[in-house]
Protein backbone atom coordinates (compact mmCIF):
# COMPACT_ATOMS: atom_id res chain seq x y z
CA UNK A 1 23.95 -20.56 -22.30
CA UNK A 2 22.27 -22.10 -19.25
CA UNK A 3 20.23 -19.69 -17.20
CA UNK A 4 20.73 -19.29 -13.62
CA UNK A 5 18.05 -18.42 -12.10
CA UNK A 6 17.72 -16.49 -8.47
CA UNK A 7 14.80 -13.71 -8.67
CA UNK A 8 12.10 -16.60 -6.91
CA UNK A 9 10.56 -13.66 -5.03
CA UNK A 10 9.96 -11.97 -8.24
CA UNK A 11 8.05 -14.81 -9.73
CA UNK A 12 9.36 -18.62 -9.54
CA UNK A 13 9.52 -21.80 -12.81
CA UNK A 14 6.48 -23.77 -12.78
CA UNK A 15 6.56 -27.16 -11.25
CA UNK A 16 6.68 -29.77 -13.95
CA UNK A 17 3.79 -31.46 -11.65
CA UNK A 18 2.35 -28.31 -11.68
CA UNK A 19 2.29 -28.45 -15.50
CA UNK A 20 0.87 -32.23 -15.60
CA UNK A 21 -1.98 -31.77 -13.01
CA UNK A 22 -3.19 -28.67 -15.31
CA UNK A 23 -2.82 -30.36 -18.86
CA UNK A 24 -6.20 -32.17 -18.82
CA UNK A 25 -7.57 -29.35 -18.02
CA UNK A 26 -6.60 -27.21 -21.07
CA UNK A 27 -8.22 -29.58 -23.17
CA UNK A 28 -10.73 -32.36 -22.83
CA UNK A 29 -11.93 -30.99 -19.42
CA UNK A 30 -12.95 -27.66 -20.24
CA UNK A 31 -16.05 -27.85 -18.64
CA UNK A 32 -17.53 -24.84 -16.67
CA UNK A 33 -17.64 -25.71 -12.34
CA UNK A 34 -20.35 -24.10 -12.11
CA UNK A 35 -22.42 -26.44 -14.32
CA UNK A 36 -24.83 -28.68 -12.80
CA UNK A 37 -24.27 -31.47 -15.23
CA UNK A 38 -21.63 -34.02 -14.44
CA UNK A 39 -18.91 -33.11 -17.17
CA UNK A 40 -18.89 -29.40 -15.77
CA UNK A 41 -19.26 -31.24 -12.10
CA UNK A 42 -15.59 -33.23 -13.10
CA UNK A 43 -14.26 -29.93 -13.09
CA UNK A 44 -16.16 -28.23 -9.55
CA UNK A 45 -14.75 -31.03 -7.48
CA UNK A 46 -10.81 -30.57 -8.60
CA UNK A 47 -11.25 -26.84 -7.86
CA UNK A 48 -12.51 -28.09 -4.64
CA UNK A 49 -9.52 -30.65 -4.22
CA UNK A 50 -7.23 -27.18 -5.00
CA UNK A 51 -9.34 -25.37 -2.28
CA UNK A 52 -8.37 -28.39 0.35
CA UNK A 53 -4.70 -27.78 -0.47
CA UNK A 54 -4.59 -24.17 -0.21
CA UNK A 55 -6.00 -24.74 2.83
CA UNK A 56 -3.86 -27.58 4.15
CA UNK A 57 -0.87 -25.27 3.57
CA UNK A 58 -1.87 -22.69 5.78
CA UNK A 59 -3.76 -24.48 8.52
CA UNK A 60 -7.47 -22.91 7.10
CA UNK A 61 -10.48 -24.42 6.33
CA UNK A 62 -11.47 -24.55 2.38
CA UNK A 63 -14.50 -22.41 3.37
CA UNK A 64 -12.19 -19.99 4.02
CA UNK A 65 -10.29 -19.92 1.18
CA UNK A 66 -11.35 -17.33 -1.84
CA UNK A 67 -9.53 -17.26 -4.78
CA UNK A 68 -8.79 -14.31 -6.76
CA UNK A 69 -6.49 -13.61 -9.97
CA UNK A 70 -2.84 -12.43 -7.84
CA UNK A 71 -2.05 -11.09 -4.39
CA UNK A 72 -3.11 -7.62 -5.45
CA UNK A 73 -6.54 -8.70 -6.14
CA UNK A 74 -6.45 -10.04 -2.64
CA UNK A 75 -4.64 -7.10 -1.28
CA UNK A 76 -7.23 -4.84 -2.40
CA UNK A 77 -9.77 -6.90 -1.60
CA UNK A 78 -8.91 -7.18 2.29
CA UNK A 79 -8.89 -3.29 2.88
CA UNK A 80 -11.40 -2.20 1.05
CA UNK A 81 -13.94 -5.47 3.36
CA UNK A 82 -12.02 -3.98 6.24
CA UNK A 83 -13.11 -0.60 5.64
CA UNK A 84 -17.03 -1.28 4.19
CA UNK A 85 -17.19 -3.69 7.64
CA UNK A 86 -16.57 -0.40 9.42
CA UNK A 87 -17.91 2.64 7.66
CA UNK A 88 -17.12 4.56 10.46
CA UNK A 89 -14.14 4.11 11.37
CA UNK A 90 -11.59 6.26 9.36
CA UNK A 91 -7.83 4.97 10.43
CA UNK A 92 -5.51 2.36 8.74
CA UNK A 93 -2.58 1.65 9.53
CA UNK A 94 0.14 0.04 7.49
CA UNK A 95 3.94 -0.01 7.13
CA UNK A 96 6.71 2.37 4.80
CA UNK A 97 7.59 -0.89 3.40
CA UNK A 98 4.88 -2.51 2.09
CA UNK A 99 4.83 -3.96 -1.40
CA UNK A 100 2.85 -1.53 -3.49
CA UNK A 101 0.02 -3.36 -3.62
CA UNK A 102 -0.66 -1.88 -0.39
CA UNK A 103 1.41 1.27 -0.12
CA UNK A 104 0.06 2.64 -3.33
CA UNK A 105 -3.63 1.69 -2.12
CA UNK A 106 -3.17 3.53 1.33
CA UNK A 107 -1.81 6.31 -0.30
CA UNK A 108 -4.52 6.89 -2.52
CA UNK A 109 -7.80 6.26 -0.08
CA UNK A 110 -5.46 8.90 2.57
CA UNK A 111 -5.31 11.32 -0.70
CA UNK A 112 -8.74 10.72 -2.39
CA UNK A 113 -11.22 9.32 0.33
CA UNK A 114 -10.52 11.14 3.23
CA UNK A 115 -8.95 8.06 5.40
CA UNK A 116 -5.92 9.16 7.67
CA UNK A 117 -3.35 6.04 7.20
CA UNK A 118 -0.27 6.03 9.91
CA UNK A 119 2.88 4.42 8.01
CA UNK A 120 4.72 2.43 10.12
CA UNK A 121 8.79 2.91 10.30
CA UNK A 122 11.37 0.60 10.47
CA UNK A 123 14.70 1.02 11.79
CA UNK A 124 18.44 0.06 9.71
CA UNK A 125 17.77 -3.09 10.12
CA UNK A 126 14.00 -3.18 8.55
CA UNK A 127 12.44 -4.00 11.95
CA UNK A 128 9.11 -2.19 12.19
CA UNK A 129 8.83 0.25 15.16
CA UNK A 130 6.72 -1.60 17.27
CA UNK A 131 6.06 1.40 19.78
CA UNK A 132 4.86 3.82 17.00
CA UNK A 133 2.82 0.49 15.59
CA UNK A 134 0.66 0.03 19.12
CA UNK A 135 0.15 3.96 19.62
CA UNK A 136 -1.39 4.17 16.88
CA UNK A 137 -4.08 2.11 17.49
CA UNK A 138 -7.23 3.74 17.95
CA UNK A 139 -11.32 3.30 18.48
CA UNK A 140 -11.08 4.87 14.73
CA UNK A 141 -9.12 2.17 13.38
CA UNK A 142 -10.30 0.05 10.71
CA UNK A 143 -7.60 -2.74 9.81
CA UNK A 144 -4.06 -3.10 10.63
CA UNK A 145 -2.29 -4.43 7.19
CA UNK A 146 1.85 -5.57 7.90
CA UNK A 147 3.89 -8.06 5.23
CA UNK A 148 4.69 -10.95 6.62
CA UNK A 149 7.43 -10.87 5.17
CA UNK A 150 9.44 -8.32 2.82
CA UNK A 151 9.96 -9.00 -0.64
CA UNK A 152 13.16 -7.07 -0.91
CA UNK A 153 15.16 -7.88 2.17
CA UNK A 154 13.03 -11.30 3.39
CA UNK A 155 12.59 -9.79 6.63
CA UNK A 156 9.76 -11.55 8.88
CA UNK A 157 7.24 -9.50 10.74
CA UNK A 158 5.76 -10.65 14.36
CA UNK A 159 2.35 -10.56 12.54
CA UNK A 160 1.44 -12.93 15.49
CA UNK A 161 2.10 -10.86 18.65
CA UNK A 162 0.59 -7.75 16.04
CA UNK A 163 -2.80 -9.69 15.09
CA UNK A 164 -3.07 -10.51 19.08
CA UNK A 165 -2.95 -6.45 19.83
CA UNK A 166 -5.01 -5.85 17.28
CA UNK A 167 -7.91 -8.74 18.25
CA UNK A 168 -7.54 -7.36 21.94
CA UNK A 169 -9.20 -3.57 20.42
CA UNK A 170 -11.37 -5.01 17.74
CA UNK A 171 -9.31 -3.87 14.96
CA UNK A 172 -9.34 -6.23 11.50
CA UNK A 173 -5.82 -7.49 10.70
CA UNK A 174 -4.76 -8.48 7.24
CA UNK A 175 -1.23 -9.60 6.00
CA UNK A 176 0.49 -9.83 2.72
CA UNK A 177 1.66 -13.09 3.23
CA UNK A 178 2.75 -13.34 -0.83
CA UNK A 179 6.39 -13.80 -0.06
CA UNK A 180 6.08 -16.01 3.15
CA UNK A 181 3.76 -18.51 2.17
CA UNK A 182 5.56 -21.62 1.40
CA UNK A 183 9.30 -20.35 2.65
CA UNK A 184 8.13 -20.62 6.08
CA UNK A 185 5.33 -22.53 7.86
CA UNK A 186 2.10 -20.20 8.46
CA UNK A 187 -0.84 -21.47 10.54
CA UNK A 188 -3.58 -18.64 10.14
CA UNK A 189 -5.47 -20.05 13.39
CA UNK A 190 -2.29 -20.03 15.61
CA UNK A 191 -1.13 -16.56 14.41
CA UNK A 192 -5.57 -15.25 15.07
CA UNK A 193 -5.35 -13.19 11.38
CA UNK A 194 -8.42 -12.18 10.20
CA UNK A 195 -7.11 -12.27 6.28
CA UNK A 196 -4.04 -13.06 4.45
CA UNK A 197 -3.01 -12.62 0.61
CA UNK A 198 -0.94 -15.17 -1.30
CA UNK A 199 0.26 -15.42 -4.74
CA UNK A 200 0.24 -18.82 -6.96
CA UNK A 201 3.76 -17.40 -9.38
CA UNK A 202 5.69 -16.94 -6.10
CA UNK A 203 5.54 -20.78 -4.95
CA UNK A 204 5.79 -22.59 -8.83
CA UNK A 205 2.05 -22.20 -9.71
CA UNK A 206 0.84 -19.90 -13.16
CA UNK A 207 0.60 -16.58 -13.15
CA UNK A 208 -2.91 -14.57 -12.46
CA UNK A 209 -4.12 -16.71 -9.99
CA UNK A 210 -3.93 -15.87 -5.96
CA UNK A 211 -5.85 -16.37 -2.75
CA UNK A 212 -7.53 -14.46 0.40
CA UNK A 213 -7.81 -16.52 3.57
CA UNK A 214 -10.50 -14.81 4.92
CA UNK A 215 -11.62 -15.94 8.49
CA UNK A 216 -14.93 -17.50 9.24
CA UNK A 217 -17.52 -15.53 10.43
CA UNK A 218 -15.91 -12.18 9.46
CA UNK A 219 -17.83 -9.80 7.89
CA UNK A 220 -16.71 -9.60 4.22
CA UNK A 221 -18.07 -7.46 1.41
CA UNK A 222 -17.08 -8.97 -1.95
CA UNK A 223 -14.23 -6.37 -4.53
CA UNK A 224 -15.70 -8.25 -7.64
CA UNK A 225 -19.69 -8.31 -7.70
CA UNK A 226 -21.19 -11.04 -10.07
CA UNK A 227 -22.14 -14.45 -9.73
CA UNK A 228 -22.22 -16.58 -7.16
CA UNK A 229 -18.89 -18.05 -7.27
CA UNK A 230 -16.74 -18.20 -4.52
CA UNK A 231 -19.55 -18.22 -2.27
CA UNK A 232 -20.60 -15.08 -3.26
CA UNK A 233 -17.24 -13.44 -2.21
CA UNK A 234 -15.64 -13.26 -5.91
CA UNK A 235 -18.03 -13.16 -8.76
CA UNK A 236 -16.69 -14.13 -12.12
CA UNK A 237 -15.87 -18.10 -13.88
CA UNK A 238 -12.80 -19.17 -12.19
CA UNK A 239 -9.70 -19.50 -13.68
CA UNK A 240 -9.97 -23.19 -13.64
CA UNK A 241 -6.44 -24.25 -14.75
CA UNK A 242 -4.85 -22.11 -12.59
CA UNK A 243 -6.50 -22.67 -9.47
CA UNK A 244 -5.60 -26.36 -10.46
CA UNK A 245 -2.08 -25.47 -10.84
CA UNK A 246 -2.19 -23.59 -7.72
CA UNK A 247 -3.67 -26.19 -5.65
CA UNK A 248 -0.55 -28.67 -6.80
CA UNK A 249 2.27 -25.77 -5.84
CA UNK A 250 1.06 -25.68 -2.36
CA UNK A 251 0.66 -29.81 -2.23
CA UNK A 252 4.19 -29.39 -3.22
CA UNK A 253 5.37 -26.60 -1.08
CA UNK A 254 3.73 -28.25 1.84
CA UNK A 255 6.15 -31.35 1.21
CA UNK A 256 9.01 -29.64 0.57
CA UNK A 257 8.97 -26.75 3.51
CA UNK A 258 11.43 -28.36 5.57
CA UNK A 259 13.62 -27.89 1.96
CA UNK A 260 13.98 -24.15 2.69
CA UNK A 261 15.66 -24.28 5.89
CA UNK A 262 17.71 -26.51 4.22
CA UNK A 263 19.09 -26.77 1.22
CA UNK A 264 18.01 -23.15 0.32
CA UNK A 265 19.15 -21.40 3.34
CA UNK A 266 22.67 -23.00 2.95
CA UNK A 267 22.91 -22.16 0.03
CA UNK A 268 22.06 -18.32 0.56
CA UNK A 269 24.39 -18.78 3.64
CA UNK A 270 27.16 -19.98 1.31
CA UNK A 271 26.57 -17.21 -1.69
CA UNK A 272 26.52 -14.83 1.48
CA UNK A 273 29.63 -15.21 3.17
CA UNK A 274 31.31 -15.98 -0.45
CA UNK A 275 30.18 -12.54 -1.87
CA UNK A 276 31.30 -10.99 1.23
CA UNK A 277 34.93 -12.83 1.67
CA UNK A 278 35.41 -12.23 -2.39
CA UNK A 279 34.40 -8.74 -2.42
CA UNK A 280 35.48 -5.79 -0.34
CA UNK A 281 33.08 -2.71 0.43
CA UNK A 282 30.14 -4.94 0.32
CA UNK A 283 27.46 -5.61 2.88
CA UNK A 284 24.19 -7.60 3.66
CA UNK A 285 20.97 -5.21 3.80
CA UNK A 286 18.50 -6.10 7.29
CA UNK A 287 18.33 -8.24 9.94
CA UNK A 288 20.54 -11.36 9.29
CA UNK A 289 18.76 -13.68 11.86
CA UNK A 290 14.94 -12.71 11.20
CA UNK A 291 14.74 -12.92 7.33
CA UNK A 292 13.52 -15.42 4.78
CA UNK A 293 15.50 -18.54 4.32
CA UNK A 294 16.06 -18.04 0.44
CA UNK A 295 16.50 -13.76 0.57
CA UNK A 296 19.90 -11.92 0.21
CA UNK A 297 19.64 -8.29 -0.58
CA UNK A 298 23.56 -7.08 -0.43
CA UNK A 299 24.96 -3.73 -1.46
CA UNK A 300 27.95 -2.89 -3.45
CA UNK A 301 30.03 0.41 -2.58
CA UNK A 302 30.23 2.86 -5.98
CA UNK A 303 28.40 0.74 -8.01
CA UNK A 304 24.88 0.93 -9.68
CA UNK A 305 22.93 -2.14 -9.23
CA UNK A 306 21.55 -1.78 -12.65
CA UNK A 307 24.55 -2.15 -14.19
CA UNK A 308 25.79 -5.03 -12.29
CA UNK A 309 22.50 -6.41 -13.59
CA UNK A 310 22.97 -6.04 -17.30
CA UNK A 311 26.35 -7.81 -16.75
CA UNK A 312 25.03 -10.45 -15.04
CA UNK A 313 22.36 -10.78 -17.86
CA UNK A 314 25.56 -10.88 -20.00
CA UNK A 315 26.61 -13.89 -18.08
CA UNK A 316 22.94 -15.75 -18.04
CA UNK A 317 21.93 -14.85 -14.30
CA UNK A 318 19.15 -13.59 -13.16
CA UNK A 319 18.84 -11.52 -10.01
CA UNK A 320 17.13 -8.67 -8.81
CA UNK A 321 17.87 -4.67 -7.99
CA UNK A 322 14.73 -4.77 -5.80
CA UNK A 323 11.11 -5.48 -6.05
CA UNK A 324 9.89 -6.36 -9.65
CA UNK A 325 7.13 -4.14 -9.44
CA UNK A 326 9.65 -1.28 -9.05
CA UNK A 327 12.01 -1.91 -11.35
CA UNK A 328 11.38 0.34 -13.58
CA UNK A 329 12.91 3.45 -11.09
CA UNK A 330 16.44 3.95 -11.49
CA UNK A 331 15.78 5.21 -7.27
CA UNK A 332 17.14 2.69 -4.54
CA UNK A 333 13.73 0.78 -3.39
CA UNK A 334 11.88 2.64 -0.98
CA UNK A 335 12.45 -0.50 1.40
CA UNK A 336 16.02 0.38 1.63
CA UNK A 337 15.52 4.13 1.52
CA UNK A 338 13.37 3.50 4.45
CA UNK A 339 16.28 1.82 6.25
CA UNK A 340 18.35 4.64 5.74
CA UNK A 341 20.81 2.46 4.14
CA UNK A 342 23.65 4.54 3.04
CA UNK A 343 23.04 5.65 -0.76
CA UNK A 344 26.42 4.60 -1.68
CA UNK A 345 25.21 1.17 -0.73
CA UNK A 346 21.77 1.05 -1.66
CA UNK A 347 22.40 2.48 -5.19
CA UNK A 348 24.36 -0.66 -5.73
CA UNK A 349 22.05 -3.52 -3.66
CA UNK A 350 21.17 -6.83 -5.92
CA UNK A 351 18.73 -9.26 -4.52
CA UNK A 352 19.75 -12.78 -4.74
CA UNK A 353 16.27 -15.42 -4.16
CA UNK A 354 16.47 -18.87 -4.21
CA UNK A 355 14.35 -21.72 -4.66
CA UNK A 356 15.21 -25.35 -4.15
CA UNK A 357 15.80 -25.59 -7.74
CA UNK A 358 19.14 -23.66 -7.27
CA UNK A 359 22.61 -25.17 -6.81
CA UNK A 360 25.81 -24.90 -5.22
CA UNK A 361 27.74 -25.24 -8.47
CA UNK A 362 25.29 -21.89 -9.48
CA UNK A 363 26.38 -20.04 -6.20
CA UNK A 364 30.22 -20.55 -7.04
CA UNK A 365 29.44 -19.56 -10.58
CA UNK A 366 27.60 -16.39 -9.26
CA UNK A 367 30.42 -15.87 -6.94
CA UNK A 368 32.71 -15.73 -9.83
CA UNK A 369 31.06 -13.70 -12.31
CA UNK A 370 30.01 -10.72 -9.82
CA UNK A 371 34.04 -10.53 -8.45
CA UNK A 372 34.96 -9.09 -12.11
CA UNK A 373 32.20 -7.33 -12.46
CA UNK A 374 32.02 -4.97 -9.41
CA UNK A 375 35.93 -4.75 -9.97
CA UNK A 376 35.09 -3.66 -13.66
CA UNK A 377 32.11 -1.13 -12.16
CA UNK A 378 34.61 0.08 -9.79
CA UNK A 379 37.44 1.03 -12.14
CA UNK A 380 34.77 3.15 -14.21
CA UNK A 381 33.68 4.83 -10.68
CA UNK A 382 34.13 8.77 -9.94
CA UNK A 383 33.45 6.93 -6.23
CA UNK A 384 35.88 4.96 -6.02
CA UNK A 385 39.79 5.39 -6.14
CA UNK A 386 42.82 3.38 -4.47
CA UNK A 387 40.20 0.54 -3.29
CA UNK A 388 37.93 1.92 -1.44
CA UNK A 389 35.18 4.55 -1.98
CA UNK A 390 35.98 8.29 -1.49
């Protein structure tokens, strides 16, 4: 059975060119970057071609580029130089729907270091409440840390007009750019962020390698303390083949941008309005205009979206009940909970993401595997009777 595959903000296939610009290095150049002689120095100057290309996709210089091993690494690492570049200051604030990378970091320096965090709301249609956002800002506030865009719903944040507030009073500003980078274009010097976070396994690179833009000239105190690699900022032998691998992805996701508002956003467009001619009681989660071109979180009346996942596993498909890193609670995401999106409906949301590897032919099969299966869910309901929920 062929696999169709549409969880891309979960973790996407690796390039194939991915795979070939890594291969050498897996084998007969395994020499360390760091080496002064000229078999290790073979090595040093691809990870500084990779360093040009991260930087290339998101308008940065290399210098500013640090690589780390995901985009929790680089999460962690922006707050906590945020909050060591102002020991004094004792205020973050954040958003309620951050991935947990963040969330679960607030929570715990509000709970265990003393820091008073203000979480950001959103309203039903996941826009952040830009009025509680600015009155929070304070002398006492450290860094400012908003999602570019969410991972569950593919909303998109004005991280521009927020990093311009937040330059105005001083205050750091740091975005988890994971799910953005290479969906839509990002220019970190137009948009004035101090640091962003992305993730190689969300744009076709390996797994366990990520990056923090960090600005020049900011003050930055370095999460790993070792060598001297990274300039200091990241101590520890890079993961070589990786940071290879990555460097290719965003070559590649640089050329194919233009691919997402596409190709991929029809065919989310078409899965869409399929799903939601095909299927009654169904209905699309967020803001429809201000969203990720490849995201489609959609709830199903009286259904659990765990179920409809094992039967779509059943029928090769993968797709998505919410974040990956939450899966693992049978609770609607907190994203959605958030939203006050009706339980009935959130219970029962799947997230659809697409890459530009996906096909119509896959959206039409997709289409007609989930039309039985919400009918089958349905039938088995104590929440739904006569066609429509009770």
């Amino acid at each position: 059975m062929d696999v169709i595959y549409t969880d891309n903000n979960a973790t996407t296939k690796v390039a194939d060119e991915v795979i070939q610009e890594m291969l050498p290095y897996f084998g007969e150049m395994y020499g360390n970057p760091s080496s002064m002689y000229t078999f290790g120095d073979k090595v040093g100057k691809k990870i500084k071609e990779a360093r040009q290309r991260v930087a290339g996709l998101i308008n940065a210089d290399p210098e500013e580029i640090v690589f780390t091993s995901c985009g929790t690494e680089s999460d962690n690492a922006a707050i906590n130089a945020a909050l060591t570049a102002f020991p004094d200051k004792k205020h973050i604030i954040t958003s309620v729907v951050e991935h947990p990378a963040i969330l679960n970091l607030c929570k715990y320096l509000e709970k265990k270091r003393g820091y008073k965090v203000t979480f950001v709301p959103v309203d039903k249609k996941g826009r952040l409440d830009m009025d509680t956002l600015y009155s929070s800002m304070s002398k006492d506030t450290a860094v400012i840390s908003i999602m570019w865009a969410n991972n569950e719903t593919g909303m998109i944040f004005p991280v521009e007009e927020i990093a311009k507030k937040a330059g105005e009073k001083g205050i750091l500003f740091h975005t988890d750019g994971v799910q953005a980078t290479g969906k839509i274009p990002i220019d970190v010097k137009k948009a004035g962020i101090d640091m962003l976070s992305l993730s190689g396994h969300k744009i076709h690179a390996p797994k366990g390698v990520g990056v923090l833009y960090v600005k020049k000239g900011l003050k930055f105190s370095p999460f790993l303390i070792g060598g001297h690699q990274e300039s200091g900022r990241r101590g520890g032998t890079e993961n070589t083949v990786s940071i290879i691998g990555l460097g290719k992805a965003c070559e590649l996701a640089r050329e194919n941008l233009s691919q997402m508002n596409t190709h991929v956003k029809d065919l989310r467009d078409y899965l869409q309005n399929r799903l939601l001619e095909k299927i009654p009681s169904c209905s699309v989660n967020g803001e429809l205009e201000s969203r990720l071109p490849n995201t489609l979180s959609i709830g199903f009346d009286a259904v659990e979206g765990e179920s409809i996942l094992m039967l779509l596993d059943q029928e090769g498909i993968c797709a998505s009940s919410g974040s990956a890193c939450t899966s693992g609670s049978l609770d609607p995401s907190h994203v959605l909970m958030a939203m006050d999106v009706p339980y009935k409906s959130a219970h029962g949301t799947i997230r659809f993401s697409l890459s530009h590897y996906n096909t119509k032919e896959e959206m039409d099969k997709i289409v007609n595997a989930m039309v039985p299966i919400i009918d089958r869910l349905r039938q088995m309901s104590p929440f739904w009777k006569d066609g429509k929920m009770i």
